[in-house]
N, C-alpha and C. Protein backbone atom coordinates (compact mmCIF):
# COMPACT_ATOMS: atom_id res chain seq x y z
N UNK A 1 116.89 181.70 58.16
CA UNK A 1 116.55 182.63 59.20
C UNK A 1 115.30 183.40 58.78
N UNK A 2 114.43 183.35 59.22
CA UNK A 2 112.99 184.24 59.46
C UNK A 2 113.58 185.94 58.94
N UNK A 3 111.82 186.13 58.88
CA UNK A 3 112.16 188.16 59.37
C UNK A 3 111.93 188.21 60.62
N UNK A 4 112.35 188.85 60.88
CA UNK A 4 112.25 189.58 62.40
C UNK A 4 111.55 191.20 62.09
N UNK A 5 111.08 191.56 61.25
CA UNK A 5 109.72 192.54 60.97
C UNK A 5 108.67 191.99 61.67
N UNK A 6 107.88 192.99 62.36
CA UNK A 6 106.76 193.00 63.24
C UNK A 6 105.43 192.23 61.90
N UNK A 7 104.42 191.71 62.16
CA UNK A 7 103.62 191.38 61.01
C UNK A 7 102.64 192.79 60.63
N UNK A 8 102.49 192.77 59.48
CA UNK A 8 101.55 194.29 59.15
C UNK A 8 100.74 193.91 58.08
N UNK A 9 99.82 194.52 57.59
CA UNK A 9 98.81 194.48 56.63
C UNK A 9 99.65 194.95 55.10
N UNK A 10 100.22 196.09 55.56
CA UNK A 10 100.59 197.12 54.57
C UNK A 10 101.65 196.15 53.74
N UNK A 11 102.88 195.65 54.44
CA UNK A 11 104.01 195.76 53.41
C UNK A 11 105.27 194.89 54.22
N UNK A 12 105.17 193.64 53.78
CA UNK A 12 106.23 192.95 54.17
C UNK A 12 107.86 193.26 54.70
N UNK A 13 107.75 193.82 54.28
CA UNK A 13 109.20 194.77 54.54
C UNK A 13 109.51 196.30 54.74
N UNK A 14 108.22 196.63 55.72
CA UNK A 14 107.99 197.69 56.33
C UNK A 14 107.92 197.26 57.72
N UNK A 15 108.34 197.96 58.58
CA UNK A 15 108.50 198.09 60.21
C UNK A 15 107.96 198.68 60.65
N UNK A 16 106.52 198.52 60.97
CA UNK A 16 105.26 199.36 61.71
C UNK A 16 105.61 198.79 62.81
N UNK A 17 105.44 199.72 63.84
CA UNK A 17 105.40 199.35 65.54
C UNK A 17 104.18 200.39 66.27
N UNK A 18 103.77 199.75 67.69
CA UNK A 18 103.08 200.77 67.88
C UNK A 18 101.64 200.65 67.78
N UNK A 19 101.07 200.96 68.10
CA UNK A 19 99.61 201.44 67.40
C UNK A 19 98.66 202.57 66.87
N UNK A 20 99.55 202.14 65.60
CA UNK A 20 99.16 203.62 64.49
C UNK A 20 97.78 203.48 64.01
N UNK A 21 97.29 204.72 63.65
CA UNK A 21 96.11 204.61 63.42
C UNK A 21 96.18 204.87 61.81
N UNK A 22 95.94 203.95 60.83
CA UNK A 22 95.82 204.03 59.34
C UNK A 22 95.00 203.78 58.54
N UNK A 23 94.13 205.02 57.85
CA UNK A 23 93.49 205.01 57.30
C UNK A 23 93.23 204.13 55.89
N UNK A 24 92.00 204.02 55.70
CA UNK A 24 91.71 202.98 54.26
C UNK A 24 91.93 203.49 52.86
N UNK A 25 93.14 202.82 52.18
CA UNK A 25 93.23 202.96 51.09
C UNK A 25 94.57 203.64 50.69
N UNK A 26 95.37 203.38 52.48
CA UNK A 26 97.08 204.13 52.14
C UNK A 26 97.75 203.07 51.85
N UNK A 27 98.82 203.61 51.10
CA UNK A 27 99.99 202.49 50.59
C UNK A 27 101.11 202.55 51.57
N UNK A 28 101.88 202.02 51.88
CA UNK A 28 102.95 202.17 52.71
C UNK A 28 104.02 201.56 51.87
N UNK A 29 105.43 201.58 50.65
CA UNK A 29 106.42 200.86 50.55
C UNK A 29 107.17 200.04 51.45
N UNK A 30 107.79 199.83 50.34
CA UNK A 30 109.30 198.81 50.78
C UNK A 30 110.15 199.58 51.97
N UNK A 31 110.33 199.07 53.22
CA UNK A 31 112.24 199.56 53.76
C UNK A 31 111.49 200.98 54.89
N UNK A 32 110.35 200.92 54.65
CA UNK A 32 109.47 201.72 55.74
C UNK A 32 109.61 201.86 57.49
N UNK A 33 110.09 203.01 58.06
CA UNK A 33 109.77 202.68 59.54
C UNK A 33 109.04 203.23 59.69
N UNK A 34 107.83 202.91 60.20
CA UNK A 34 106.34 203.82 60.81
C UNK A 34 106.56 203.62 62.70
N UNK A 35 106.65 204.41 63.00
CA UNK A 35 106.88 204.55 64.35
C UNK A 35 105.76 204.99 65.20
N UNK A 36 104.51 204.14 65.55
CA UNK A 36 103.12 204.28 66.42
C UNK A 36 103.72 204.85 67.60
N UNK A 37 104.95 204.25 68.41
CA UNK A 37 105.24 204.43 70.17
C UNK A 37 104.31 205.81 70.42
N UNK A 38 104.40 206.94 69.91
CA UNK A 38 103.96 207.61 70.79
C UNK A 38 102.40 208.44 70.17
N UNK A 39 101.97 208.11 69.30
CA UNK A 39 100.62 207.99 68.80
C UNK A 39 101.01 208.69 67.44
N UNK A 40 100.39 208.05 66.54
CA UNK A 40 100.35 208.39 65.23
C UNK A 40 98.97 207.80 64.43
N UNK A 41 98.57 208.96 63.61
CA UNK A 41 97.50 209.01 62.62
C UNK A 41 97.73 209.41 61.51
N UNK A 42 97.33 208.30 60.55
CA UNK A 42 97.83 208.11 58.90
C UNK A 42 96.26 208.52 58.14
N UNK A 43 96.17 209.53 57.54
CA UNK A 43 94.83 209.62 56.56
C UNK A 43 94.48 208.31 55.52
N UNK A 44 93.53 208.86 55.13
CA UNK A 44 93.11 208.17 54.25
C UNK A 44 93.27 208.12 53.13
N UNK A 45 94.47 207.09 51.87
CA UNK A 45 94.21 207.46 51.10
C UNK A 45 95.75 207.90 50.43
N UNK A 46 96.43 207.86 51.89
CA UNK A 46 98.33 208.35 51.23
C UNK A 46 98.96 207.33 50.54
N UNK A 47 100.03 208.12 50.21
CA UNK A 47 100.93 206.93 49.44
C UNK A 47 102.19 207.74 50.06
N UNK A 48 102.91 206.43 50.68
CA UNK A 48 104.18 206.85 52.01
C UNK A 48 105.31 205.59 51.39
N UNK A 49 106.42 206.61 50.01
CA UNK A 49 107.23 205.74 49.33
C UNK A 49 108.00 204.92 50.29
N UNK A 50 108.94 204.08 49.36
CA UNK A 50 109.82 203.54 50.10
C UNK A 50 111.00 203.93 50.69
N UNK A 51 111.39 203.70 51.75
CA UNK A 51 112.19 204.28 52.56
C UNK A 51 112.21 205.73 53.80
N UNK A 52 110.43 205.66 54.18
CA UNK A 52 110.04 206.99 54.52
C UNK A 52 110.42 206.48 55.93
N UNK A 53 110.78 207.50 57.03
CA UNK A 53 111.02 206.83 58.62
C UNK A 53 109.68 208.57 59.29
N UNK A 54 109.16 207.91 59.95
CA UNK A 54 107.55 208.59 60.36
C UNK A 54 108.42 208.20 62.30
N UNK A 55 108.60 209.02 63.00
CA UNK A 55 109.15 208.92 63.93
C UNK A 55 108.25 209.71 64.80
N UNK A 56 107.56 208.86 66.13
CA UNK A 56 106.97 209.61 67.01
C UNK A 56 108.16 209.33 68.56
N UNK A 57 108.85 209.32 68.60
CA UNK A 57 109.67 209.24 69.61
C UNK A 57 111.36 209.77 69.56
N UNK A 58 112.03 210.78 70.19
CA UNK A 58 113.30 210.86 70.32
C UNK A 58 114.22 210.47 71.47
N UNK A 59 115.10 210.05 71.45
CA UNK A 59 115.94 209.85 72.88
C UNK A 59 117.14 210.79 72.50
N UNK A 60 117.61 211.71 71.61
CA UNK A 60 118.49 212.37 71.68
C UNK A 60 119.21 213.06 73.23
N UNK A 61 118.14 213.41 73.76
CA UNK A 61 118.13 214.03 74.94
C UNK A 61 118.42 212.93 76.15
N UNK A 62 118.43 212.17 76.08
CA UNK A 62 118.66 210.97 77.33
C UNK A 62 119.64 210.82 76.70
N UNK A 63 120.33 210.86 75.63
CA UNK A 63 122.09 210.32 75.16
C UNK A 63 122.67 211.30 75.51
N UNK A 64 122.38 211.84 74.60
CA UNK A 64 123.38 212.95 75.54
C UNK A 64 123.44 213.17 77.00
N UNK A 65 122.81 213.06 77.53
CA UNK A 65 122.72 213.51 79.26
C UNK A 65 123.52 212.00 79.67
N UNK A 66 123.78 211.56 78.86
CA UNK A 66 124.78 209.95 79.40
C UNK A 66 123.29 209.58 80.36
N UNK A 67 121.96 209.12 79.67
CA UNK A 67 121.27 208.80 80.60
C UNK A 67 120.48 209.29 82.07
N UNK A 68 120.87 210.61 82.19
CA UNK A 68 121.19 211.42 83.36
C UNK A 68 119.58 211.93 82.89
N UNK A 69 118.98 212.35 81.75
CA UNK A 69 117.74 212.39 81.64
C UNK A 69 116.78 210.88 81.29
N UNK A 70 116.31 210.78 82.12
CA UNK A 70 115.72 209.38 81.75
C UNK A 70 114.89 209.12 80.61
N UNK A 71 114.35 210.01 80.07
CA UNK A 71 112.53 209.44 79.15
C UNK A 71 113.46 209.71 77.68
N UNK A 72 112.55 208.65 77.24
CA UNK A 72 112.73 208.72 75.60
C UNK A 72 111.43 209.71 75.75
N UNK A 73 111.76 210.85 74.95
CA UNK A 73 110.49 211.81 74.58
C UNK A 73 109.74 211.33 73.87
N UNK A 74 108.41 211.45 73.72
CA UNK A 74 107.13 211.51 72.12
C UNK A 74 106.58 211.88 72.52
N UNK A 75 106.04 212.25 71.04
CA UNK A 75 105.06 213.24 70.58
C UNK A 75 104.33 212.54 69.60
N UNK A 76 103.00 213.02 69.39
CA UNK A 76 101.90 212.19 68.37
C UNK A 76 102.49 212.88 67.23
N UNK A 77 102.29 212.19 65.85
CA UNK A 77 102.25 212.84 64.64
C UNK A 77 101.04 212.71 63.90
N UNK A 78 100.48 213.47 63.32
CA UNK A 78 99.06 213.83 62.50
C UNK A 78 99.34 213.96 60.78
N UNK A 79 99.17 212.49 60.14
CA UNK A 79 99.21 213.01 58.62
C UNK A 79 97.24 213.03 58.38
N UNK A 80 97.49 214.03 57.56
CA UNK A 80 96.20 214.22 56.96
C UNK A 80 96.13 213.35 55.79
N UNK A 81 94.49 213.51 55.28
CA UNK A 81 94.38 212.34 53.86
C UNK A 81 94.81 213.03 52.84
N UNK A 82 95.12 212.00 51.80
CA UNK A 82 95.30 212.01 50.79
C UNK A 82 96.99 212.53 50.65
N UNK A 83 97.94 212.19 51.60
CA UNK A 83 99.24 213.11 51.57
C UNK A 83 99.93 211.68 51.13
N UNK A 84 100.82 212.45 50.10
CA UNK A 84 102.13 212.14 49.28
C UNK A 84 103.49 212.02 50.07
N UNK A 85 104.23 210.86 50.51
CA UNK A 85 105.53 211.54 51.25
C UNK A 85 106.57 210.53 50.51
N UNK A 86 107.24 211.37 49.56
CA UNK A 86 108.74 210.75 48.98
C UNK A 86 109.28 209.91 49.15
N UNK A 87 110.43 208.93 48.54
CA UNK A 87 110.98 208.27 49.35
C UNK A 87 112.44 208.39 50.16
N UNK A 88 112.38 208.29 51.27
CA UNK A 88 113.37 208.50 52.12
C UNK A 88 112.99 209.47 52.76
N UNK A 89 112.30 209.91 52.73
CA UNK A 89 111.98 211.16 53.55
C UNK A 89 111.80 210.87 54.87
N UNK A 90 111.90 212.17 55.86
CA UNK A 90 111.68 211.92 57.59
C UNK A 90 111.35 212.50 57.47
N UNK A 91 109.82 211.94 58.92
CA UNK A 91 109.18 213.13 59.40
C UNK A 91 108.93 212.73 61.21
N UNK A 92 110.11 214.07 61.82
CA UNK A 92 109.63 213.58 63.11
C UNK A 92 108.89 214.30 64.20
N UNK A 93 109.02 213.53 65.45
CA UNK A 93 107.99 214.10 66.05
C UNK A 93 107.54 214.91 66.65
N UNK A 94 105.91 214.91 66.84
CA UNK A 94 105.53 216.28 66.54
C UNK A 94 104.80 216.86 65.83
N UNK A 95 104.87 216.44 64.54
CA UNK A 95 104.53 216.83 63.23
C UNK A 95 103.22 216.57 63.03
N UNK A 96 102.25 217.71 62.69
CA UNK A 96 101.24 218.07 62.05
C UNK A 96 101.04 217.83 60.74
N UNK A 97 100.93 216.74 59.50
CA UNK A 97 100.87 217.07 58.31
C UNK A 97 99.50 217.36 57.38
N UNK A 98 99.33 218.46 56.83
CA UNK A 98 97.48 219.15 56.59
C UNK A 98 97.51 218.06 55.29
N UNK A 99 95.95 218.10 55.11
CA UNK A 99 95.38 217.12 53.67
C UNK A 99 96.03 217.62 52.46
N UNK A 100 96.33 216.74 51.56
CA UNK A 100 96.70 216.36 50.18
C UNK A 100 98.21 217.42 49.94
N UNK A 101 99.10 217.34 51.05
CA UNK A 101 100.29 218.12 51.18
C UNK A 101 101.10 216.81 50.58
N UNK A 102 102.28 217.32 50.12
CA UNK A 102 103.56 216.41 49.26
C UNK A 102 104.45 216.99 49.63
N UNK A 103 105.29 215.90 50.44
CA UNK A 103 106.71 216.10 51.14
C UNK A 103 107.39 215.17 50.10
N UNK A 104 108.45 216.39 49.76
CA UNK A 104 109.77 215.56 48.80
C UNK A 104 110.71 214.66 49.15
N UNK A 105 111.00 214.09 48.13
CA UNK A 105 111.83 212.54 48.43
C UNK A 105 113.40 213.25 49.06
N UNK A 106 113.54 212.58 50.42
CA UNK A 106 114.72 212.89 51.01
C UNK A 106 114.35 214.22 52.16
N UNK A 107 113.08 215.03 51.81
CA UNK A 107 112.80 215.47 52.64
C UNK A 107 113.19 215.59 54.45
N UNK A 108 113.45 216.30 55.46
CA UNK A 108 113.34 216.11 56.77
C UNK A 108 112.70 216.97 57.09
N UNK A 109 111.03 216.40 57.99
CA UNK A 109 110.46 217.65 58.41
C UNK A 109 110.17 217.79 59.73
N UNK A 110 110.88 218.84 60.23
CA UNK A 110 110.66 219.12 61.72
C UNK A 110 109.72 219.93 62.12
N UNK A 111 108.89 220.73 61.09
CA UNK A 111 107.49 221.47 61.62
C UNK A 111 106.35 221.12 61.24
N UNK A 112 105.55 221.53 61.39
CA UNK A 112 103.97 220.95 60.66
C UNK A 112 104.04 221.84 59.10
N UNK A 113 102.96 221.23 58.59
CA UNK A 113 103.23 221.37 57.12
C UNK A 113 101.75 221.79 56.77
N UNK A 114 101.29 222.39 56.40
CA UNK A 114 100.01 223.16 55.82
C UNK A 114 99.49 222.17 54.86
N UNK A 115 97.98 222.27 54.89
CA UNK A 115 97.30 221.17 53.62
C UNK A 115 97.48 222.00 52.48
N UNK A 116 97.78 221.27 51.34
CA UNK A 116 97.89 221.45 49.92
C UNK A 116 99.24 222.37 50.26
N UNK A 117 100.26 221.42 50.64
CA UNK A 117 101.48 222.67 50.38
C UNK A 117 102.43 221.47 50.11
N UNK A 118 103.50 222.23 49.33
CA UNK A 118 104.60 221.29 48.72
C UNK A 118 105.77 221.53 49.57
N UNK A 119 106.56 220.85 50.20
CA UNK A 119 107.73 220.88 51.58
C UNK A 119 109.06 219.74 50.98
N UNK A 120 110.08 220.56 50.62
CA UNK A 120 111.32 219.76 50.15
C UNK A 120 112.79 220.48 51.20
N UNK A 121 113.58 219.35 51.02
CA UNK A 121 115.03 219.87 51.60
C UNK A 121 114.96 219.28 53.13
N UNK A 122 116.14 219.67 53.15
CA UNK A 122 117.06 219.36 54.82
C UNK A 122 117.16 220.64 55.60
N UNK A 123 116.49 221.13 56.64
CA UNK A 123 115.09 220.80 56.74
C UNK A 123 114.22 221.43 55.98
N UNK A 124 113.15 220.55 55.70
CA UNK A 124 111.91 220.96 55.03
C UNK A 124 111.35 222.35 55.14
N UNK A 125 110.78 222.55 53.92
CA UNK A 125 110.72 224.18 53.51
C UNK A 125 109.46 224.22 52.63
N UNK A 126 108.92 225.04 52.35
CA UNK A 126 108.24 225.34 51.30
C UNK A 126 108.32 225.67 50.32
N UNK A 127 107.80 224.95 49.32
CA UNK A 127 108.55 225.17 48.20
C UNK A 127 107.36 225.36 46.48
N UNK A 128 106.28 225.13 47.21
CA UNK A 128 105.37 225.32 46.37
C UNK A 128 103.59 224.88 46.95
N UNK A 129 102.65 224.98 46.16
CA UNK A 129 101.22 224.62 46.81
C UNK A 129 100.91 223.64 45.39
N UNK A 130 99.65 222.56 46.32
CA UNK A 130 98.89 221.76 45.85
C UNK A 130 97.46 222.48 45.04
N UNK A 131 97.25 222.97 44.02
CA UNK A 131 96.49 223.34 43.17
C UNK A 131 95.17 221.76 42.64
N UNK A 132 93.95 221.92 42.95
CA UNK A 132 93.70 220.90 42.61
C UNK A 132 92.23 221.84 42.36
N UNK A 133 92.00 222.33 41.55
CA UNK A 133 90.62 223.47 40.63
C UNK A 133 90.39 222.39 39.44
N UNK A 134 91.32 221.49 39.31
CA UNK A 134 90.91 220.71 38.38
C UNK A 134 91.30 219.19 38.87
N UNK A 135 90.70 218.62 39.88
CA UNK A 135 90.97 217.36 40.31
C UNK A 135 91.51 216.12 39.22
N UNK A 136 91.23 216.06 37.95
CA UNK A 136 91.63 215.36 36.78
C UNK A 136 93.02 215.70 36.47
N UNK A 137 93.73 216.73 36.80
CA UNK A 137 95.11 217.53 36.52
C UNK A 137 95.63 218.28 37.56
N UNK A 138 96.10 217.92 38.80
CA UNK A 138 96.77 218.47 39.90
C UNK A 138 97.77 219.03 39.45
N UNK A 139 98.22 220.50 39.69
CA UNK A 139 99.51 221.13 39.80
C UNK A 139 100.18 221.27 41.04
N UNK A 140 101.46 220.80 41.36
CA UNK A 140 101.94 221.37 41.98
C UNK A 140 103.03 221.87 41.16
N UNK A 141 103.27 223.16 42.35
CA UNK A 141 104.15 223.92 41.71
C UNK A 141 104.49 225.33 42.19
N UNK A 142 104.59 226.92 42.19
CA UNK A 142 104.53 227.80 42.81
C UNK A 142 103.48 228.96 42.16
């Protein structure tokens, strides 16, 4: 039996759909859902571990309504360059993410996230900043 994965550049066993816009020089892992449906932009330059789900669409709201609301909702999501996102982490839609920000592994983030800021937990929080005065030795940390 075949895959039944969409074909992608990035990563054989990642599930890009959609038409995302991804910048040169990001990594995408293993076990990946990148979700384009409702517009998404990937910087330049990330590394998006394995098991990250990038969600521009919800239907919560049409299930529950037993269908009685019709639309699957979306919203665009915005990662900036050079961003770090854990593995397993969610980020849905909606979401703003600023340049060279690091979302923690297992992460869920339901708001936008500031560049150079560190965002961990259920839901995502702040938890420290991206220090980079010395590009050779990045701190994060508080």
């Amino acid at each position: 039996m075949g895959s039944s994965l969409p074909d992608n550049p990035f990563n054989d066993h990642a599930w890009i759909v959609g038409e995302p816009e991804i910048g040169e020089g990001t990594w995408i892992g293993a076990f990946t859902v990148i979700d384009g449906s409702g517009g998404l932009t990937i910087g330049r330059g990330c590394d998006i571990a394995s098991g990250v789900h990038i969600y521009t669409h919800s239907s919560a709201k049409r299930c529950v309504s037993g269908r009685r609301h019709p639309d699957v909702e979306r919203q665009p999501v915005r990662i900036g360059d050079r961003v770090f996102i854990g593995a397993n982490a969610v980020i849905n839609m909606g979401v703003t993410v600023g340049d060279e920000a690091v979302i923690g592994a297992g992460a869920v983030v339901t708001g936008d996230v500031a560049a150079r800021t560190v965002v961990a937990g259920v839901p995502a929080r702040e938890v420290g900043t991206v220090d980079l005065s010395d590009p050779e030795r990045p701190v994060l940390g508080r």
